[in-house]
Protein backbone atom coordinates (compact mmCIF):
# COMPACT_ATOMS: atom_id res chain seq x y z
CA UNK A 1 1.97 20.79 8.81
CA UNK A 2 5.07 18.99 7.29
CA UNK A 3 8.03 20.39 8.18
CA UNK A 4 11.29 19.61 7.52
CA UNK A 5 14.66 20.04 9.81
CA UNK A 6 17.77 22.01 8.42
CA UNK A 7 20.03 19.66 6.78
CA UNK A 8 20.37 17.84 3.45
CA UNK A 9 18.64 15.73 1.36
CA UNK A 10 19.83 12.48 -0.83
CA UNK A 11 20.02 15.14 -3.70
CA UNK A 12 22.41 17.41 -1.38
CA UNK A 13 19.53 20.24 -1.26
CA UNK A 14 19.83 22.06 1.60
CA UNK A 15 16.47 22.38 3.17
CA UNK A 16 15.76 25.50 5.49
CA UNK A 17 12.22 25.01 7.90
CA UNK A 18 12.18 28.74 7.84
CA UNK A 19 12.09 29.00 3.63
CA UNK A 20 9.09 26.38 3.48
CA UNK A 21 8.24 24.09 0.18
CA UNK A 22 6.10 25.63 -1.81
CA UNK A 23 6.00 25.24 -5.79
CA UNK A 24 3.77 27.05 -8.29
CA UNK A 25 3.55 23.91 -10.26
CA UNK A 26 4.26 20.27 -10.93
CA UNK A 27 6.82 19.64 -13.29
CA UNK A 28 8.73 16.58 -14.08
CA UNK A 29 12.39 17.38 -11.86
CA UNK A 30 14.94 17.31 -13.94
CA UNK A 31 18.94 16.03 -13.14
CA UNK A 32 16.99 14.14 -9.90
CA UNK A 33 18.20 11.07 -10.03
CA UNK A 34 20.38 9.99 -7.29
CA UNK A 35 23.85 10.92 -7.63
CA UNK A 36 25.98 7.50 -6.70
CA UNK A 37 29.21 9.21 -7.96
CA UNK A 38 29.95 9.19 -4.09
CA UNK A 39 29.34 5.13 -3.57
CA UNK A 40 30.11 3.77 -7.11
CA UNK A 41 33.52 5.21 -7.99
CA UNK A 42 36.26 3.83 -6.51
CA UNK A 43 39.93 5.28 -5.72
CA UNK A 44 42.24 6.11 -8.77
CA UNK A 45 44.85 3.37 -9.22
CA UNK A 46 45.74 1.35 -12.35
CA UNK A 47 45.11 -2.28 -13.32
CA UNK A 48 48.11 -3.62 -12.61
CA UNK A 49 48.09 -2.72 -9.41
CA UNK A 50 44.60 -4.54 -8.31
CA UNK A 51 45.25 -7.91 -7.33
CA UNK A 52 42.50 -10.61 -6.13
CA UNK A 53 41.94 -10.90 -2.73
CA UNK A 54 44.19 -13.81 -0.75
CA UNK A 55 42.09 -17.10 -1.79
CA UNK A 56 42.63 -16.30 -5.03
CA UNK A 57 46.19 -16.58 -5.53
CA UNK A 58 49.33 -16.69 -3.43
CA UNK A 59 50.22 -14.39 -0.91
CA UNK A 60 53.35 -13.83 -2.01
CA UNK A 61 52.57 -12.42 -5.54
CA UNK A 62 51.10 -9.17 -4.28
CA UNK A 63 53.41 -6.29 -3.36
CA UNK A 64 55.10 -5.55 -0.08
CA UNK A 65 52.83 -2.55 1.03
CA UNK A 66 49.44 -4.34 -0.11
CA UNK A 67 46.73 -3.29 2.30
CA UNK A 68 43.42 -4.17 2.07
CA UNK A 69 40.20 -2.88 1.12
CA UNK A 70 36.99 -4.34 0.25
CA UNK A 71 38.91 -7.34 -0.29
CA UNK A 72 41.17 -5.95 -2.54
CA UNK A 73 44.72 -5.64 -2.73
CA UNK A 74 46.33 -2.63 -3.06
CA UNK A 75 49.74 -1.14 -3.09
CA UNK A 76 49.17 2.21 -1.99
CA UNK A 77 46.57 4.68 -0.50
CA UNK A 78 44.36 5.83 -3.05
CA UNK A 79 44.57 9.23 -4.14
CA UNK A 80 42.01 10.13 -6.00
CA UNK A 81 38.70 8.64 -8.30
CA UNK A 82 38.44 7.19 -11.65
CA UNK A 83 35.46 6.02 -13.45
CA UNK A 84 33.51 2.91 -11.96
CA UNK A 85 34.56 1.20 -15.52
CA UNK A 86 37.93 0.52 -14.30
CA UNK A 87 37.19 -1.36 -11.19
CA UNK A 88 34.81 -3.85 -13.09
CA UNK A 89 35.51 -6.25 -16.29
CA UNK A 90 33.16 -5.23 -19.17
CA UNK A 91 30.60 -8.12 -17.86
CA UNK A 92 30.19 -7.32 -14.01
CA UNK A 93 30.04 -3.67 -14.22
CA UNK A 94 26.92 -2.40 -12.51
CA UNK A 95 23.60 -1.16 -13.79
CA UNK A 96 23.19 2.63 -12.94
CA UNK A 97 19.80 3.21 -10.63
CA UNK A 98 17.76 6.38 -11.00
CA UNK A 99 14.81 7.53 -9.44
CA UNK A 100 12.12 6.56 -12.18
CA UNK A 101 12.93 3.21 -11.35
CA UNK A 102 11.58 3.24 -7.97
CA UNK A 103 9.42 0.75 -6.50
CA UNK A 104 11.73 -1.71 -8.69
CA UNK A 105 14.99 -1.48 -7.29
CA UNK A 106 15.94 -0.76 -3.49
CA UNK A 107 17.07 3.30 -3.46
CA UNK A 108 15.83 5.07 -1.54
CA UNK A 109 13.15 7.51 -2.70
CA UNK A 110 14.10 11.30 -3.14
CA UNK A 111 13.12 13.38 -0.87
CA UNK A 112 12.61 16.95 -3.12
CA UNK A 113 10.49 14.63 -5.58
CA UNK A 114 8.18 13.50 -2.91
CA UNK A 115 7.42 16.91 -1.49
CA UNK A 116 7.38 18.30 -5.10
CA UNK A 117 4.75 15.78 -5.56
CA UNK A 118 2.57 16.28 -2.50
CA UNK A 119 2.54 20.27 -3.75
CA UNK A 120 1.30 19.30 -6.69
CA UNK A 121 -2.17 18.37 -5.37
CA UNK A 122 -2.08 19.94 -1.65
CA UNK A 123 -5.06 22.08 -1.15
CA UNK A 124 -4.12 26.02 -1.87
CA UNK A 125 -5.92 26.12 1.86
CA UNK A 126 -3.93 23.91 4.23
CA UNK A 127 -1.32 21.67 3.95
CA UNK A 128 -3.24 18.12 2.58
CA UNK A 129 -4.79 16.81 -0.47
CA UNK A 130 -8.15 16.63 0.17
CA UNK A 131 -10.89 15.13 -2.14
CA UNK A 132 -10.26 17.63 -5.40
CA UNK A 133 -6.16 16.90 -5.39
CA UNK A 134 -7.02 12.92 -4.84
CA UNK A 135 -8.78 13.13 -7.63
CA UNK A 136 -6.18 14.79 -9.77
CA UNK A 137 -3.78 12.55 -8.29
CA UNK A 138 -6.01 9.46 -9.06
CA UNK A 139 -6.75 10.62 -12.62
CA UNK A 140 -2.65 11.47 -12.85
CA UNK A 141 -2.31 7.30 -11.91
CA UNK A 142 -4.86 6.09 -13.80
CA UNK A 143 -6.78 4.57 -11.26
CA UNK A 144 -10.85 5.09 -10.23
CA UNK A 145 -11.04 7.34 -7.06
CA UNK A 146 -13.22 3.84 -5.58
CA UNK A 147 -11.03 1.56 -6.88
CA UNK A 148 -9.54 -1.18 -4.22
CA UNK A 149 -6.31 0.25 -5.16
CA UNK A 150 -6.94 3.31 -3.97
CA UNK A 151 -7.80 2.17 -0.46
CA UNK A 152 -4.64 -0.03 -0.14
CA UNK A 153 -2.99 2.70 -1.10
CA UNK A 154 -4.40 4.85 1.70
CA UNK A 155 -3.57 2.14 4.40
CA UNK A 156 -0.39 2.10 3.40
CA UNK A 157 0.38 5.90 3.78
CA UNK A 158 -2.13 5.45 6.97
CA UNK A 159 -4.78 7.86 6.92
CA UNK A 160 -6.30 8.72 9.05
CA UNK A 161 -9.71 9.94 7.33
CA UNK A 162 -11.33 9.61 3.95
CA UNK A 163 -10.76 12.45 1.13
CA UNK A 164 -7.69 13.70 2.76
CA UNK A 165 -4.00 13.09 2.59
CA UNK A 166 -1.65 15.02 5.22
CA UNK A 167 2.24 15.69 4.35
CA UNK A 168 3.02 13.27 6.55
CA UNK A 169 0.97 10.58 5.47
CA UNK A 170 1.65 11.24 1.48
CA UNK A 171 5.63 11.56 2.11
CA UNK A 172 6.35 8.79 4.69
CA UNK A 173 3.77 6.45 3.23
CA UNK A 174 5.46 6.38 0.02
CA UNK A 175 9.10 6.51 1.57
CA UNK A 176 7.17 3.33 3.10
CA UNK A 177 6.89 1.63 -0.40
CA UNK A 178 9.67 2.88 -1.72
CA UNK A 179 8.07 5.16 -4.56
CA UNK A 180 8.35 9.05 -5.28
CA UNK A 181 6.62 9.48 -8.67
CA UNK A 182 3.35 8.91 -10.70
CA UNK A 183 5.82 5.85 -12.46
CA UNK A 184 6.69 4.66 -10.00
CA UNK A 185 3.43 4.38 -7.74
CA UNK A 186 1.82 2.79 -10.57
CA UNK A 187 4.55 0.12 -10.79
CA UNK A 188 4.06 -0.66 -6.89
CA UNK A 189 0.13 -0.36 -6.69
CA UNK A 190 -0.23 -3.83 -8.36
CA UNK A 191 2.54 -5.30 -6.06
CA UNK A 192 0.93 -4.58 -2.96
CA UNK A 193 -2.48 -5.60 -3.96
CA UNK A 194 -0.89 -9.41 -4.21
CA UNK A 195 1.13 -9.07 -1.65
CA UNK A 196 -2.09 -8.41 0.74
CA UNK A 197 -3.92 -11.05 -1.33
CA UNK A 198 -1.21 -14.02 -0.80
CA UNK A 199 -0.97 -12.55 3.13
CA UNK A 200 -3.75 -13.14 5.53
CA UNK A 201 -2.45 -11.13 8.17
CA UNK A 202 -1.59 -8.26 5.63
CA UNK A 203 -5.35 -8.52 4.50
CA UNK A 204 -6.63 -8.75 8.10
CA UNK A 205 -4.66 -5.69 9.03
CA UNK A 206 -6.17 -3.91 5.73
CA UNK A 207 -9.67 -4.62 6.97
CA UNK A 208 -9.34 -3.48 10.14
CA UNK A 209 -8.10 -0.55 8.71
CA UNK A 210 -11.19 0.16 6.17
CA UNK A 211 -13.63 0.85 9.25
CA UNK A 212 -11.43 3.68 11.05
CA UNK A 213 -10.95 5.24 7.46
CA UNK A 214 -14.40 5.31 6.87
CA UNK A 215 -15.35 7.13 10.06
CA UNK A 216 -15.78 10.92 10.51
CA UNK A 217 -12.97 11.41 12.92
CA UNK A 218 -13.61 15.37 12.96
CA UNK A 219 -16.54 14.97 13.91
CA UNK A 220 -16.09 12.18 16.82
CA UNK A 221 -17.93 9.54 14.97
CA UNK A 222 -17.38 5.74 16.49
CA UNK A 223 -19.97 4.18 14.50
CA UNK A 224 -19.84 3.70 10.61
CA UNK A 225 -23.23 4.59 9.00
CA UNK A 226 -24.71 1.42 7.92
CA UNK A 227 -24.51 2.64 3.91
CA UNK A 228 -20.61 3.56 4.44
CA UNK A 229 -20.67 0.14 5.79
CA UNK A 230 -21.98 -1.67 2.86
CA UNK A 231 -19.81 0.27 0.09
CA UNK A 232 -16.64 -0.40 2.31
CA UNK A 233 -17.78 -4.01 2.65
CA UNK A 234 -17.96 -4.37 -0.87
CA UNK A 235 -14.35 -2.87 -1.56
CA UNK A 236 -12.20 -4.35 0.52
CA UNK A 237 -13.97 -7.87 -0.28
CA UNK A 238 -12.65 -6.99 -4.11
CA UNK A 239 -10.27 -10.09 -2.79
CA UNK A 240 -11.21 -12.71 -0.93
CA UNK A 241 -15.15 -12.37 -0.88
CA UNK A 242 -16.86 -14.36 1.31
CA UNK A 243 -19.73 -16.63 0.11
CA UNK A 244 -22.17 -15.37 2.49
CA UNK A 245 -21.30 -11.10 1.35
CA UNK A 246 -23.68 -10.35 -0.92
CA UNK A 247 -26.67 -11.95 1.39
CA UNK A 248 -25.15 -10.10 4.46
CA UNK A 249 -25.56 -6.65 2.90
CA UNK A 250 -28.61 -7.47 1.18
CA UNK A 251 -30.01 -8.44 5.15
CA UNK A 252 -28.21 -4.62 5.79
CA UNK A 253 -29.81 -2.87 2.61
CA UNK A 254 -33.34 -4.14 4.03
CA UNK A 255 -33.45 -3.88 7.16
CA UNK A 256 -33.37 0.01 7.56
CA UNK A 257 -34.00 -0.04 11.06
CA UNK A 258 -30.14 -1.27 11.76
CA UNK A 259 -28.23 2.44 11.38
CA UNK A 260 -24.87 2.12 11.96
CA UNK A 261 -22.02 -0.73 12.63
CA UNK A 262 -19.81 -0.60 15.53
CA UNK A 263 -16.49 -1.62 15.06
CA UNK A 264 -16.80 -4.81 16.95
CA UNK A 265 -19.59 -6.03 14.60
CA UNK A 266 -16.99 -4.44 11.70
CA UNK A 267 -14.10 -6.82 12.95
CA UNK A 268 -15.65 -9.74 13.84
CA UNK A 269 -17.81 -10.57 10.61
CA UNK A 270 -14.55 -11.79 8.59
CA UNK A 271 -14.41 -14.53 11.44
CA UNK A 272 -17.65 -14.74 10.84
CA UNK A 273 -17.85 -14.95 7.36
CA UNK A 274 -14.85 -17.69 7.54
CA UNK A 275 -16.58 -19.94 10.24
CA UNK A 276 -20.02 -20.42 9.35
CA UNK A 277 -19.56 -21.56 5.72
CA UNK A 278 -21.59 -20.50 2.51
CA UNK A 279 -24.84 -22.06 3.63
CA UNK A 280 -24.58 -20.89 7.42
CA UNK A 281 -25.27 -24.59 9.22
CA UNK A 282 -21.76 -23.96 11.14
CA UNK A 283 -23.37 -21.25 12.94
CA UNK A 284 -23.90 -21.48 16.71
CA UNK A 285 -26.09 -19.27 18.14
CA UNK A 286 -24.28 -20.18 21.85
CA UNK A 287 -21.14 -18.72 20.60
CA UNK A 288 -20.60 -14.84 21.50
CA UNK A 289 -21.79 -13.38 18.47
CA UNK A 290 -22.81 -9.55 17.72
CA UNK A 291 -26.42 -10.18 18.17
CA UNK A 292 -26.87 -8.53 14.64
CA UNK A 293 -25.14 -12.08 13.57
CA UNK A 294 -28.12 -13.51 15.15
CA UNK A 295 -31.34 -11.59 13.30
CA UNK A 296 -29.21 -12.21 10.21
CA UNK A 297 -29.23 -15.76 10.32
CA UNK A 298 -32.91 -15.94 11.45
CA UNK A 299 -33.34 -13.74 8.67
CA UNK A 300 -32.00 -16.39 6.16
CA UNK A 301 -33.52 -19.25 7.56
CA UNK A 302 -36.70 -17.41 7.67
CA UNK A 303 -36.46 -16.87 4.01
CA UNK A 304 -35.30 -20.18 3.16
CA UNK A 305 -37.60 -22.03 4.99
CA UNK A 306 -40.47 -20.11 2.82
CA UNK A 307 -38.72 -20.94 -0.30
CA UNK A 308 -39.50 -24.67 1.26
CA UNK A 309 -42.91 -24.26 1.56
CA UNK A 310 -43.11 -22.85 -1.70
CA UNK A 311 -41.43 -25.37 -3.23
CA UNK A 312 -44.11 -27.65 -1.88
CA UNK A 313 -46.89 -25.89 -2.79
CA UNK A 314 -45.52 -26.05 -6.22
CA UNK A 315 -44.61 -29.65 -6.44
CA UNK A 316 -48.18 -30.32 -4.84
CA UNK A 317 -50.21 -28.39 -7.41
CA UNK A 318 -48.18 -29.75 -9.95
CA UNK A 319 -48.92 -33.41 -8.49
CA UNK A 320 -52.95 -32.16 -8.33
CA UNK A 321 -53.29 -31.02 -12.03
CA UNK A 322 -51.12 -34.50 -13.05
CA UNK A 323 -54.10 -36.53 -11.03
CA UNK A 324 -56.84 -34.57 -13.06
């Protein structure tokens, strides 16, 4: 369960663990953008009284009781606020953030608007989305359910199992990428799919993470069914697909006998995949290779070897008919 502790949010809403967050339904919050009347607006003092800080111009011209403050001069202890206008000429004055803008700008999301969120498609049953509210929430962003978006989304709010979303995972994931609405997630979405395609260690940590999200962790499973395999093979290789993917599942899809992958097999083919090329003559059968690497290279030199000997037969019969 996600619980909160007594004590405020950025929107000042006092949060009680004993009253709980439930909502009747999703509706876009209104007045929920964050309130920088606390940062922005400075001290009340007129204009005449501001001076530049030392570099600027001689000590001497500011008054007798200047102190400073934020580099400032001023002549007395502010009393109270005025609006931000008057600290900034027309040019320089600052661009007001608000919470629709997130994943753009660096606030920090809102907490009532994540958890307002998340009860929007939690399960009536337990506290997670599972695989009816990701669907809602997938057709709310636009996005296919088995699109590659949708799995870096998952790694990046760390789930821990397929077709369901915990409170934790939903609200600290997206705290994570700095998003708190529908808007907003679909303005990040496309940001982190380049930023794991320009990364390799990003992408490497992504694939590592496909094969525990694909197992059946209720259940104990440590090995991924060999048909999970192949469709989580083929979406997180969306990016940078390998030359030799589409021969490696094909060897999977045929070979029924071979019924699950460990995850050693599951980590090790992208070094595969990088080291032995798109025509496999870098491989090394000395090298300590799954043995599954092994029957699928025989495999494909088996099969290329009798598209040789076909190719012969053709170019001979075609020689024999040219003699007659």
């Amino acid at each position: 369960a996600c619980k909160k502790s007594p004590g405020r949010d950025l929107e000042g809403t006092v949060w009680d663990p004993q009253m709980g967050n439930c909502l009747t339904c999703f509706k876009e919050p209104t007045q929920t953008a964050l309130d920088t009347s606390q940062n922005c607006h400075k001290e009340e003092m007129t204009e005449a009284r501001l001076y530049p800080a030392p570099s600027h111009v001689p000590a001497s011209s500011a008054p007798p009781e200047t102190i400073l403050s934020n580099g400032n001069h001023l002549s007395a202890p502010p009393e109270s606020t005025v609006a931000v206008g008057r600290f900034y000429p027309q040019s320089r004055r600052p661009h007001p953030k608000s919470a629709p803008a997130m994943g753009v700008t660096d606030s920090k999301p809102s907490e009532a608007k994540l958890i307002t969120l998340f009860e929007t498609y939690k399960d009536e049953g337990e506290d997670s989305i599972l695989a009816e509210g990701i669907e809602k929430f997938c057709q709310d962003l636009q996005v296919s359910p088995d699109d590659f978006k949708i799995l870096v989304l998952a790694w990046k709010l760390n789930a821990e199992q397929m077709c369901r979303f915990t409170c934790d995972e939903f609200i600290n994931g997206l705290k994570g990428i700095r998003a708190d609405s529908i808007k907003s997630i679909q303005t990040r979405l496309p940001e982190l799919v380049s930023e794991v395609e320009q990364n390799d260690e990003l992408f490497k940590d992504l694939y590592r993470f496909t094969f525990r999200f694909g197992l059946d962790t209720a259940s104990g499973q440590r090995i991924l069914p060999t048909d999970m395999a192949v469709v989580l093979w083929r979406l997180v290789f969306t990016i940078r697909e390998p030359p030799i993917l589409s021969r490696w599942l094909n060897f999977l899809e045929t070979h029924q006998m071979i019924r699950g992958i460990p995850k050693d097999t599951w980590n090790m083919f992208l070094n595969f995949s990088e080291h032995v090329g798109d025509d496999l003559s870098c491989y090394d059968d000395n090298e300590a290779w799954p043995s599954l690497f092994d029957d699928f290279v025989e495999y494909e030199n088996d099969q290329a070897n009798q598209n040789i000997s076909k190719d012969k037969e053709k170019d001979c019969d075609e020689l024999l008919i040219t003699q007659d």
